[in-house]
C-alpha atoms as a PDB file:
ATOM      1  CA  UNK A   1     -48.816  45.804  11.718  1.00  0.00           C
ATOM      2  CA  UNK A   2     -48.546  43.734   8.713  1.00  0.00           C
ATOM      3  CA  UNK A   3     -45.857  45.820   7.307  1.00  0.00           C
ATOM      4  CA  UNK A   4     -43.852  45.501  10.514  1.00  0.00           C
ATOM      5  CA  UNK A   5     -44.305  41.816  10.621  1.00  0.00           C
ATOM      6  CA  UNK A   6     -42.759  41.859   7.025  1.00  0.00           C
ATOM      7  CA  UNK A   7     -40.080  43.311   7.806  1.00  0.00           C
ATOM      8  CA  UNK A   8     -38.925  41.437  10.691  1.00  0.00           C
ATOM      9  CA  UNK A   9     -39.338  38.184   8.360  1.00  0.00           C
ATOM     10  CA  UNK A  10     -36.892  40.147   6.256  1.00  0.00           C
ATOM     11  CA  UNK A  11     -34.358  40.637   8.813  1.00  0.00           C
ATOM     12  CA  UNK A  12     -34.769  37.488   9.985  1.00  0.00           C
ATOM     13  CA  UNK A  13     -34.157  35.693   6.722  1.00  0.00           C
ATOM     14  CA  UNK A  14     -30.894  37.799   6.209  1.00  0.00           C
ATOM     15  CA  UNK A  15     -29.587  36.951   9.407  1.00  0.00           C
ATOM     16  CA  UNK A  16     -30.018  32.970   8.851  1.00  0.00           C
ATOM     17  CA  UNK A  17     -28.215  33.961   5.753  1.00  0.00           C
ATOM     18  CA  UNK A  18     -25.694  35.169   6.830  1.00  0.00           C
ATOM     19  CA  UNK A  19     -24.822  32.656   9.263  1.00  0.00           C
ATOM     20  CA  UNK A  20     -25.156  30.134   6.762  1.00  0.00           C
ATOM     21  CA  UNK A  21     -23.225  31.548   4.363  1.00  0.00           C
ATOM     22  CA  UNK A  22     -20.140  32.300   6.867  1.00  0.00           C
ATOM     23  CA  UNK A  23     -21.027  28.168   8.481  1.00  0.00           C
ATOM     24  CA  UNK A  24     -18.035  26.771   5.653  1.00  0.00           C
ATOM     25  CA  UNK A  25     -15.412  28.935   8.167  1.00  0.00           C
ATOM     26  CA  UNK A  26     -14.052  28.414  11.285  1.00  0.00           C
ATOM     27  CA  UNK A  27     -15.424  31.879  13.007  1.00  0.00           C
ATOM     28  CA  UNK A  28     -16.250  32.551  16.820  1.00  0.00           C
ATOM     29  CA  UNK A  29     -19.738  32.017  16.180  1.00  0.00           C
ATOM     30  CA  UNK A  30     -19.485  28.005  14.408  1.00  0.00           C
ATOM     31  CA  UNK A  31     -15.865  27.125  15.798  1.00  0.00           C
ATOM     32  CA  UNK A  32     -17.543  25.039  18.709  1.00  0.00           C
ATOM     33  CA  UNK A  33     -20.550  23.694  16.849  1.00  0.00           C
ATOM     34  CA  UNK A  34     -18.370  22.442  13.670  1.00  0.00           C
ATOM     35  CA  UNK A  35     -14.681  22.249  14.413  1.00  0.00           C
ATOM     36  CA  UNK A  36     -15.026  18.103  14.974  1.00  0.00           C
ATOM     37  CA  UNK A  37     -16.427  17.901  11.918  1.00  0.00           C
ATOM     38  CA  UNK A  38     -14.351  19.905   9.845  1.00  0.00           C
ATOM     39  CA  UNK A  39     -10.994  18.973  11.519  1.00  0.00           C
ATOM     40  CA  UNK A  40     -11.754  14.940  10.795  1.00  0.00           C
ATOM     41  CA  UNK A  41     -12.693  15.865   7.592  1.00  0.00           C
ATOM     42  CA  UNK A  42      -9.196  17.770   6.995  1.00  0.00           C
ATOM     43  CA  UNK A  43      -7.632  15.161   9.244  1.00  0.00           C
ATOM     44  CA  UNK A  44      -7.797  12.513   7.334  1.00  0.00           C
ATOM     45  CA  UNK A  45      -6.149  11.140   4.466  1.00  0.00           C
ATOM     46  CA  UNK A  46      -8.375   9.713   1.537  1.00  0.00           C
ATOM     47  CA  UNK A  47      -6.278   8.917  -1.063  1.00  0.00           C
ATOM     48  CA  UNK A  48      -2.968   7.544  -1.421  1.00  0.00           C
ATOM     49  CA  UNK A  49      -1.934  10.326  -3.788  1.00  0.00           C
ATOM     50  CA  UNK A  50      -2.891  12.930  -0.598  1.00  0.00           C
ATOM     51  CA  UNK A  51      -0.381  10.828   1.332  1.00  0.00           C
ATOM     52  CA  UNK A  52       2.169  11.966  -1.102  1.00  0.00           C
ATOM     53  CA  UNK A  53       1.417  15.505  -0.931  1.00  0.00           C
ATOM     54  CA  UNK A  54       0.870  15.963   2.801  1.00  0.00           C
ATOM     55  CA  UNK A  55       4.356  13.609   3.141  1.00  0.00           C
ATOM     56  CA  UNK A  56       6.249  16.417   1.121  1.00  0.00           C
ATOM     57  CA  UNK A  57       4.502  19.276   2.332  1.00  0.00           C
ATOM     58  CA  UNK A  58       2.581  19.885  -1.067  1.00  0.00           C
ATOM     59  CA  UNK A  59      -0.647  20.789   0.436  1.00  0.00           C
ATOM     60  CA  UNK A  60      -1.837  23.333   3.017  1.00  0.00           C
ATOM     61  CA  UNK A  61      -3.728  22.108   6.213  1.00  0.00           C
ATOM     62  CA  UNK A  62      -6.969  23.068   4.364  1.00  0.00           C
ATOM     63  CA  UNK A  63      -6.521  20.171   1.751  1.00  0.00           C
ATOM     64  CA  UNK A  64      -5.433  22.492  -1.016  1.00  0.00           C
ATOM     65  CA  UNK A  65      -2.478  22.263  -2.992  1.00  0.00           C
ATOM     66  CA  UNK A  66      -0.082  24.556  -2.667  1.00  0.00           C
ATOM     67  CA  UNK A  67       1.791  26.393  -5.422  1.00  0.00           C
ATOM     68  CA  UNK A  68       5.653  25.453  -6.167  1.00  0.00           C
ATOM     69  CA  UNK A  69       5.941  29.370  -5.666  1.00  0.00           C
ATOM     70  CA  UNK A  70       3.685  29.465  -2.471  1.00  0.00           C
ATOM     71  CA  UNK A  71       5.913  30.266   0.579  1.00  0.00           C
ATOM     72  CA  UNK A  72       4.314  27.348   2.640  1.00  0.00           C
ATOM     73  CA  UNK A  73       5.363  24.404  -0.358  1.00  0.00           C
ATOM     74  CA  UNK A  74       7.505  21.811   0.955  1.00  0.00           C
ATOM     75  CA  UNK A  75       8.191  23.634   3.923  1.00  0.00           C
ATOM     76  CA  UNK A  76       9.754  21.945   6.973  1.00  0.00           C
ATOM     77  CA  UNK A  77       7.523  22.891   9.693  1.00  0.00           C
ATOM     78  CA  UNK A  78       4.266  22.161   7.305  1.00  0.00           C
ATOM     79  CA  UNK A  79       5.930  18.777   6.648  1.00  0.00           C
ATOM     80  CA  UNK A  80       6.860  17.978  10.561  1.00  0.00           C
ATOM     81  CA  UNK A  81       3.444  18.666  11.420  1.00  0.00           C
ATOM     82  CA  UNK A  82       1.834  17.089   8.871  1.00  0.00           C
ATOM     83  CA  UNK A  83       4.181  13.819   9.038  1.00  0.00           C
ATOM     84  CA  UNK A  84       3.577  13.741  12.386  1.00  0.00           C
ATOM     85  CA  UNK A  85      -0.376  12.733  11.825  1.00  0.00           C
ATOM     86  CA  UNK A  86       0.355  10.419   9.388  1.00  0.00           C
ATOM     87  CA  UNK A  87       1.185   7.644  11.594  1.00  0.00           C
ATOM     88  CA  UNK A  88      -0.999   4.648  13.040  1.00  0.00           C
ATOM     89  CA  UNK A  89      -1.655   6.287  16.739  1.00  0.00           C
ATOM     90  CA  UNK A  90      -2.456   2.648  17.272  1.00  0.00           C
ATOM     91  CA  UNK A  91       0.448   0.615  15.999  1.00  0.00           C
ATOM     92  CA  UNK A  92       2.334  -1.341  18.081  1.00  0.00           C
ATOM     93  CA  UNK A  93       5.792  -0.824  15.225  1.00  0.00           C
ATOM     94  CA  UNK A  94       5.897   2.243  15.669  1.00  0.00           C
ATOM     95  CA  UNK A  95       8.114   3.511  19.103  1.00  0.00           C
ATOM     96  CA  UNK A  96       7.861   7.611  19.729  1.00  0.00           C
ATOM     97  CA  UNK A  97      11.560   7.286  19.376  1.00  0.00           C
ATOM     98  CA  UNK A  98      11.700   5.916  16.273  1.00  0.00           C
ATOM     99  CA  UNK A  99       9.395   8.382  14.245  1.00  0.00           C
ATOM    100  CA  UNK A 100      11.173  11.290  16.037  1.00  0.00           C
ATOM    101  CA  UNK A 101      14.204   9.875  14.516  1.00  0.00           C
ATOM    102  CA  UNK A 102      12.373   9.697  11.198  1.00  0.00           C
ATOM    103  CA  UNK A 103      10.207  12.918  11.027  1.00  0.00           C
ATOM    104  CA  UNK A 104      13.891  14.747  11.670  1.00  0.00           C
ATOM    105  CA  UNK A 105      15.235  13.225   9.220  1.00  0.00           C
ATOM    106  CA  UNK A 106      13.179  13.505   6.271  1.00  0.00           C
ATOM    107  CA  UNK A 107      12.551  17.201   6.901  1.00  0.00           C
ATOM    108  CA  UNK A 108      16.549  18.507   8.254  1.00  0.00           C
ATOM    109  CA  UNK A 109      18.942  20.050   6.073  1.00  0.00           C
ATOM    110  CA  UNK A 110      19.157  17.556   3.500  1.00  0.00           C
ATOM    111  CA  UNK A 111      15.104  16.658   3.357  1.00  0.00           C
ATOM    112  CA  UNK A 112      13.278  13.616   1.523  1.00  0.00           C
ATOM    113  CA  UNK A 113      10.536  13.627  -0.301  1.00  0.00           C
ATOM    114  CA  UNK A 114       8.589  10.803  -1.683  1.00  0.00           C
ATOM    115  CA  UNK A 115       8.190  10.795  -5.706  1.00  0.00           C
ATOM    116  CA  UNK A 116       5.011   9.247  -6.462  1.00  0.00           C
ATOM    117  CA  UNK A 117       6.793   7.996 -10.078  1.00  0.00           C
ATOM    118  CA  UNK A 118      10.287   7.647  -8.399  1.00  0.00           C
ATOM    119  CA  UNK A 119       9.982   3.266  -7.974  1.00  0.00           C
ATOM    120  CA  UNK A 120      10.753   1.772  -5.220  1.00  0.00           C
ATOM    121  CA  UNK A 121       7.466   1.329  -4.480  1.00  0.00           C
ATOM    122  CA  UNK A 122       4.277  -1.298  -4.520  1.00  0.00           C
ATOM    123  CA  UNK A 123       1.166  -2.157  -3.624  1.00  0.00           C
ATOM    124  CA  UNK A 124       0.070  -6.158  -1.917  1.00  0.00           C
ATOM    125  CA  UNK A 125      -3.280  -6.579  -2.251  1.00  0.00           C
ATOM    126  CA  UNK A 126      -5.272  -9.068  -1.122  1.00  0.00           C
ATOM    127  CA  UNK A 127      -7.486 -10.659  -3.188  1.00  0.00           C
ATOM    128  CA  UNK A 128     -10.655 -13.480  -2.692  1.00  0.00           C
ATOM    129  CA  UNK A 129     -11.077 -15.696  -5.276  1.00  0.00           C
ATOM    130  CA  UNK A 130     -13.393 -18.619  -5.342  1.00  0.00           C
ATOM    131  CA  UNK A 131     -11.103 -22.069  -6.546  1.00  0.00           C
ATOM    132  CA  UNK A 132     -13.450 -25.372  -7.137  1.00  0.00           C
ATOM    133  CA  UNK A 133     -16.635 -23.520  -5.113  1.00  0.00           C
ATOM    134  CA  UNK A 134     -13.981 -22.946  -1.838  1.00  0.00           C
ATOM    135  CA  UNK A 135     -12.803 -19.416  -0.511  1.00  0.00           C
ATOM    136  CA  UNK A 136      -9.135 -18.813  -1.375  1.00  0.00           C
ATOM    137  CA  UNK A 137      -7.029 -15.948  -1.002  1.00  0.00           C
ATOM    138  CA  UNK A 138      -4.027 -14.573  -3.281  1.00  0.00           C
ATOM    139  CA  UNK A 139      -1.748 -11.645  -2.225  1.00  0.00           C
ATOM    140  CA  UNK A 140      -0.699  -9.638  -5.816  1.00  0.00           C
ATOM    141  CA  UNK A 141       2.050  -7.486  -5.539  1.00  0.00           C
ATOM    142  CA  UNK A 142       1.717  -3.798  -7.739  1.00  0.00           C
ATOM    143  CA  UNK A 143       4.355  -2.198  -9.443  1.00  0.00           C
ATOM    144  CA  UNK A 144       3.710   0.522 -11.537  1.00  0.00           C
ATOM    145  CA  UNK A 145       5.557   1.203 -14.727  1.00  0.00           C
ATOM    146  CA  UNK A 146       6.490   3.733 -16.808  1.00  0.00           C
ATOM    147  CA  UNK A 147       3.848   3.110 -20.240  1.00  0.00           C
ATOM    148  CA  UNK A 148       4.544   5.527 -23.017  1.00  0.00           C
ATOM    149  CA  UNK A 149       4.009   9.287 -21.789  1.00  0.00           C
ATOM    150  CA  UNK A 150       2.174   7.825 -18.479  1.00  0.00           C
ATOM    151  CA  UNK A 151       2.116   4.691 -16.153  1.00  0.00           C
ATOM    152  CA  UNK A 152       0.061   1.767 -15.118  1.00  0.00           C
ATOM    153  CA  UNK A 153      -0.216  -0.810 -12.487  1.00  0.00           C
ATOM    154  CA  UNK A 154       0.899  -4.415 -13.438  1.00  0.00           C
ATOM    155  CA  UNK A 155       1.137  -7.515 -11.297  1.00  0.00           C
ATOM    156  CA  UNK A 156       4.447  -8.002 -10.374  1.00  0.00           C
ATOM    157  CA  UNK A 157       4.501 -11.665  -8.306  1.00  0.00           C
ATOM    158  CA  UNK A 158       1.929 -13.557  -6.600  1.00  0.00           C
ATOM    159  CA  UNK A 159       1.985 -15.427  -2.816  1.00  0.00           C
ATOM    160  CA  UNK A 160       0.386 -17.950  -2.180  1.00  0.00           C
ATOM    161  CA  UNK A 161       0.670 -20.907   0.112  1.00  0.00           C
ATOM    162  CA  UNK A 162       0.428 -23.703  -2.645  1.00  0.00           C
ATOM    163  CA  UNK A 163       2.082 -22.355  -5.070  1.00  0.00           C
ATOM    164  CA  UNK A 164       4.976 -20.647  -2.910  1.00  0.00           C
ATOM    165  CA  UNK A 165       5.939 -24.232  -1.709  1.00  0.00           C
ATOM    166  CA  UNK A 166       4.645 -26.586  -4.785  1.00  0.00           C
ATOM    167  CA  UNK A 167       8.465 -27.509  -4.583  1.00  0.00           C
ATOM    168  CA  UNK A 168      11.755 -27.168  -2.923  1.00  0.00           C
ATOM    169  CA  UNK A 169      14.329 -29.185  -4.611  1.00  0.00           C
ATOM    170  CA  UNK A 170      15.996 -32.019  -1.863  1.00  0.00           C
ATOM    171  CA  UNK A 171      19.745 -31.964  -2.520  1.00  0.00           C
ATOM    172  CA  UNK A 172      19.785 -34.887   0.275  1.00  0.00           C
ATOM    173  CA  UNK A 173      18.491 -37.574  -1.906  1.00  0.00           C
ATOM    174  CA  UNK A 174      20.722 -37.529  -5.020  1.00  0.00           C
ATOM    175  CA  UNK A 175      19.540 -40.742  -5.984  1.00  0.00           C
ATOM    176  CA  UNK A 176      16.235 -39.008  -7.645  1.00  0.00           C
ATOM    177  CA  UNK A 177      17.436 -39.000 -10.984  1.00  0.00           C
ATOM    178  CA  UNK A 178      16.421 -40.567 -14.605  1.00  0.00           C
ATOM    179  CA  UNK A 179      19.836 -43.396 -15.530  1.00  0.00           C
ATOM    180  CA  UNK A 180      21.629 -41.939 -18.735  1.00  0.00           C
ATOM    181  CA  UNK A 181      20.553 -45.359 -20.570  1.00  0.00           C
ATOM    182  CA  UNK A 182      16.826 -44.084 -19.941  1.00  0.00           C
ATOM    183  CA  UNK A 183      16.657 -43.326 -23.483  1.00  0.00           C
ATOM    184  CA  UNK A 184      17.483 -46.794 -24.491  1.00  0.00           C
ATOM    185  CA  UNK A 185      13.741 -47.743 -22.714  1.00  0.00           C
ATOM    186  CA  UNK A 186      12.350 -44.915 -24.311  1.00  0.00           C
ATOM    187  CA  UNK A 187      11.818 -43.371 -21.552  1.00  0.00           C
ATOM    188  CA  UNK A 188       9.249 -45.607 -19.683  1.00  0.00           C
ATOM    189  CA  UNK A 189      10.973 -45.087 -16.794  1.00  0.00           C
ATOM    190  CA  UNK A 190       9.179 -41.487 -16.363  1.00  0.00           C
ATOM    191  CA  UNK A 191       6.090 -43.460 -14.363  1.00  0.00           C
ATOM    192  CA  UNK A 192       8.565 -43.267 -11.634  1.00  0.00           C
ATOM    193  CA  UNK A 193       8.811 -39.697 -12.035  1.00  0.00           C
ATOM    194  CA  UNK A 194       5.488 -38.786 -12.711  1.00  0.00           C
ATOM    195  CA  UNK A 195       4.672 -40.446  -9.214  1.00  0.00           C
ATOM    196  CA  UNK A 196       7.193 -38.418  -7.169  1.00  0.00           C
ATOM    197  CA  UNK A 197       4.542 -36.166  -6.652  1.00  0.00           C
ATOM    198  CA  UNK A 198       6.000 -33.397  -4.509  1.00  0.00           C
ATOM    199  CA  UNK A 199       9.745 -34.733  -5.212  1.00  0.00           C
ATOM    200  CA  UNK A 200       9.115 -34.382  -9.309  1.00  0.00           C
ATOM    201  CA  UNK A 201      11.124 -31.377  -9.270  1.00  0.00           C
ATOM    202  CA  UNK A 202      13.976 -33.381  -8.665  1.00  0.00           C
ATOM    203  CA  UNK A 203      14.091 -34.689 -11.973  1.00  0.00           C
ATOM    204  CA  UNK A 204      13.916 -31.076 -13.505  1.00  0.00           C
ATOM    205  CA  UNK A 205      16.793 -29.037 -15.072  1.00  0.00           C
ATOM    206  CA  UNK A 206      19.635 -27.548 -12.008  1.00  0.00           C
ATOM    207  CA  UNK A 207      17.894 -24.219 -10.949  1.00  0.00           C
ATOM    208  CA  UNK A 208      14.550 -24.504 -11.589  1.00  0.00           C
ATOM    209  CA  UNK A 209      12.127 -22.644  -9.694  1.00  0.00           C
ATOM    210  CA  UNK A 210       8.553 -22.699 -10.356  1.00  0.00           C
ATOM    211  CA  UNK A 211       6.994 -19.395 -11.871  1.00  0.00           C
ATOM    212  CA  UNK A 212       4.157 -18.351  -9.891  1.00  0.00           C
ATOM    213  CA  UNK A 213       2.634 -16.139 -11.920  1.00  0.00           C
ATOM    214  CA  UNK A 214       2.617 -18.805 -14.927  1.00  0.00           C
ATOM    215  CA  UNK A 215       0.631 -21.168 -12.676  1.00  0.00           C
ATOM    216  CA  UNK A 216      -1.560 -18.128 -11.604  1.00  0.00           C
ATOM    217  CA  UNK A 217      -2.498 -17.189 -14.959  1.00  0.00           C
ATOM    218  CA  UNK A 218      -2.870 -21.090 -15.654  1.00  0.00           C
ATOM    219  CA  UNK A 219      -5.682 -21.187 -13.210  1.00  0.00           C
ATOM    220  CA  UNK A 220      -7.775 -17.866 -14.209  1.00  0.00           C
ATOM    221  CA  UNK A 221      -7.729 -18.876 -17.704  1.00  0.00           C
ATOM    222  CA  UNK A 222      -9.150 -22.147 -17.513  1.00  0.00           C
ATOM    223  CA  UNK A 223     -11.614 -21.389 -14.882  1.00  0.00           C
ATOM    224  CA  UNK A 224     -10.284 -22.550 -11.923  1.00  0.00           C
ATOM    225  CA  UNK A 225     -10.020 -19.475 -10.332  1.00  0.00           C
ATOM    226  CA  UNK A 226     -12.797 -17.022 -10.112  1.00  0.00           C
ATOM    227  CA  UNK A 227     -12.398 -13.032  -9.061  1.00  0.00           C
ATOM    228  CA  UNK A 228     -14.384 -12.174  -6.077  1.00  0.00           C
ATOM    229  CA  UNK A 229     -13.168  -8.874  -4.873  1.00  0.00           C
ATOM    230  CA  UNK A 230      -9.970  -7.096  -2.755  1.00  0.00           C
ATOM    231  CA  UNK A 231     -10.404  -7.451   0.859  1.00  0.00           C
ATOM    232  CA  UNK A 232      -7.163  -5.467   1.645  1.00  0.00           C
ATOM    233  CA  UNK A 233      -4.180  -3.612   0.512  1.00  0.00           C
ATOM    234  CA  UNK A 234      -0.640  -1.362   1.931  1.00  0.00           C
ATOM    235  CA  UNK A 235       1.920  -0.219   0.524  1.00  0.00           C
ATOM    236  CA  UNK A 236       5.458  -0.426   0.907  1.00  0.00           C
ATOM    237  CA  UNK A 237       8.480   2.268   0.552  1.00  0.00           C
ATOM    238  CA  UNK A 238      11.603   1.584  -0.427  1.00  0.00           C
ATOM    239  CA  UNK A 239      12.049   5.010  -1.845  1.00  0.00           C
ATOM    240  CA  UNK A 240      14.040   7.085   1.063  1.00  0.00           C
ATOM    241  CA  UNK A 241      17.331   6.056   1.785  1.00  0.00           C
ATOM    242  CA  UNK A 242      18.115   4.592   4.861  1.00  0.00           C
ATOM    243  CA  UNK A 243      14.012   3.285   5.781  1.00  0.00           C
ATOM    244  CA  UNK A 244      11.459   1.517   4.780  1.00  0.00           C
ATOM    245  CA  UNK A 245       7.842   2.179   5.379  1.00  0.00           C
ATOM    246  CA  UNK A 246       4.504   0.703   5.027  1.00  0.00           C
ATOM    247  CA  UNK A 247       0.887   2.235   4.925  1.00  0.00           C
ATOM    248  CA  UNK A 248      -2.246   0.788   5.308  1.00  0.00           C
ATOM    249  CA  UNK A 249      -5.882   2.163   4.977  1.00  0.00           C
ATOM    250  CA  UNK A 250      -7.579   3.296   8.716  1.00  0.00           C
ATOM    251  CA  UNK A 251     -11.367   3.204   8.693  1.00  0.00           C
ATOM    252  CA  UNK A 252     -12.149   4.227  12.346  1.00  0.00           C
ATOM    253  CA  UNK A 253     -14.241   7.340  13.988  1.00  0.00           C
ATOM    254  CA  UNK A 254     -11.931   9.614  15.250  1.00  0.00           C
ATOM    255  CA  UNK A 255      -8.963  12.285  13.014  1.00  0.00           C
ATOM    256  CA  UNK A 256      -6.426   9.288  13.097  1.00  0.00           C
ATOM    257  CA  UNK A 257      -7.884   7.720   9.900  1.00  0.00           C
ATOM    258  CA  UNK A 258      -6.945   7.214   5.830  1.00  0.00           C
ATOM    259  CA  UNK A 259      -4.121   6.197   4.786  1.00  0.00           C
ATOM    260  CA  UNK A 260      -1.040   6.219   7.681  1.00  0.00           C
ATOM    261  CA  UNK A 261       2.236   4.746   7.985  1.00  0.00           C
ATOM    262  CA  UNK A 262       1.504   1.583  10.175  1.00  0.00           C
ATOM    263  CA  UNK A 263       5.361  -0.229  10.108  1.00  0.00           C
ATOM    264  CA  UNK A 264       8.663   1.824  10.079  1.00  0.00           C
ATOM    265  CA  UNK A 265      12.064   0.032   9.877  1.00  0.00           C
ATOM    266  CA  UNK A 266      15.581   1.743   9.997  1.00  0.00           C
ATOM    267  CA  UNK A 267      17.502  -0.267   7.528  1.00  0.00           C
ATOM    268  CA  UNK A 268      20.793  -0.729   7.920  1.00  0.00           C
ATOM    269  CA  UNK A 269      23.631  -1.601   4.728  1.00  0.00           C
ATOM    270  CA  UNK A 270      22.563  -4.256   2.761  1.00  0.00           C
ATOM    271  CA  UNK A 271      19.081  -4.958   4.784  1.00  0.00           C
ATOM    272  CA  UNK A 272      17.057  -3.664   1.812  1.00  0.00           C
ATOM    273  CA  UNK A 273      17.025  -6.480  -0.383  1.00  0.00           C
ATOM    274  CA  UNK A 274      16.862  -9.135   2.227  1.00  0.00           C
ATOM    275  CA  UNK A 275      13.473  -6.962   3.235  1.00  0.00           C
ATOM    276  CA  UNK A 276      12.050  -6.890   0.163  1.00  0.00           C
ATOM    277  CA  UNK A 277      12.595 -11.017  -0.170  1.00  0.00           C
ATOM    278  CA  UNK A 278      11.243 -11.679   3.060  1.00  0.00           C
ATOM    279  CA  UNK A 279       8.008  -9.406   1.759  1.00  0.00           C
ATOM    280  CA  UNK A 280       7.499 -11.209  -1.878  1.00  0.00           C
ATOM    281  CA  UNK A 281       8.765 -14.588   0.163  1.00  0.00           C
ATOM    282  CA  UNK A 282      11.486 -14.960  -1.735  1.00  0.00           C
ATOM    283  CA  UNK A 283      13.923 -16.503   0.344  1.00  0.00           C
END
């Protein structure tokens, strides 16, 4: 009796076993009890990097890479199936038309791919900082740079609200200058400058423009502004011609998560620049 009881432990433990050990795939037996959880889990889109290689078909729909010899690499009907998931479900920008239009493009006869070192690309983050004990935030746009055999990130331009309008010269009061005798009172008359306040631009050299990332640096290095952490950050693509796109990160149950395109534009001629402008607030 013992002996039998033995071996029916046995069996038993084998069985479990077994099942365990086949749980990872997606067999007859586990397909209902685990396909939610591993389909979100391939679903979604961690990293930005991923976004790259599902965009140009460089990964199977397992997560894995796929080899540059691999029949399935950069293929178009990976890529349209794959492109099609990685857009915002919940965007408002982004018309079924539109990404049709897209998704055919980018993967027809003469495809696009995205090159993760190609430029025409950056990051805006969004940064807290703490100025004078008071909650501010700074938007920092990313650019990343060739640096010897690699890259980095760098901060390419700053927005913010005081320092994106400290001053916009007003070329309808031309009497704002300093009177070419000015010298001759050694210059005394600057009190009336220095209390222009926002019109003390106006005395300044033709074309200047403040530099916002001067006054930026200004302020972190002598303590008026403290580092608190990034409360949000897209990206924008410049890189394929004829569109520009934007992703954002997606934290939200469900498979339509990560990182997703959450704005698509058509550009037409000469829109590119006056998009990029617009972004940086450079107009």
């Amino acid at each position: 009796m013992m002996q039998q009881k033995i071996i029916v432990f046995v069996w038993l433990m084998m069985a479990a076993t077994e099942i365990f050990a086949q749980s990872d795939e997606l067999t007859p037996y586990n397909r209902g009890r685990f396909q939610y959880d591993e389909t979100s889990f391939y679903a979604e889109t961690k990293q930005v990097n991923q976004f790259f290689r599902r965009f140009n078909g460089e990964e199977n729909l397992r997560g894995a890479r796929t080899a540059t010899d691999d029949p399935q690499y950069r293929d178009a009907d990976l890529r349209r199936r794959y492109i099609n998931g990685l857009f915002d479900e919940q965007s408002d920008n982004l018309p079924p038309m539109l990404k049709r239009a897209f998704v055919a493009d980018v993967t027809g006869d003469d495809p696009k791919f995205l090159d993760f070192h190609g430029g025409e690309w950056f990051g805006e983050a969004t940064v807290r900082f703490t100025r004078n004990g008071k909650e501010v935030f700074l938007t920092l746009f990313m650019q990343l740079v060739p640096d010897n055999l690699g890259s980095k990130w760098v901060i390419d331009e700053v927005k913010h609200y005081p320092y994106d309008y400290l001053y916009h010269r007003d070329d309808k009061s031309p009497s704002r200058f300093l009177h070419p005798l000015s010298h001759e009172l050694d210059f005394m008359n600057l009190d009336r400058v220095f209390a222009s306040e926002e019109h003390i631009g106006d005395y300044f050299k033709k074309g200047f423009a403040p530099d916002k990332l001067s006054i930026f640096l200004y302020e972190l290095r002598n303590g008026t502004l403290k580092f608190n952490y990034v409360s949000g950050l897209k990206f924008h693509f410049f890189q394929l011609d004829g569109w520009y796109f934007e992703i954002s990160e997606f934290n939200r149950p469900g498979n339509n998560r990560g990182w997703l395109i959450s704005n698509l534009i058509r550009l037409e001629e000469g829109q590119q620049e006056s998009l990029k402008n617009f972004i940086y607030n450079l107009d």
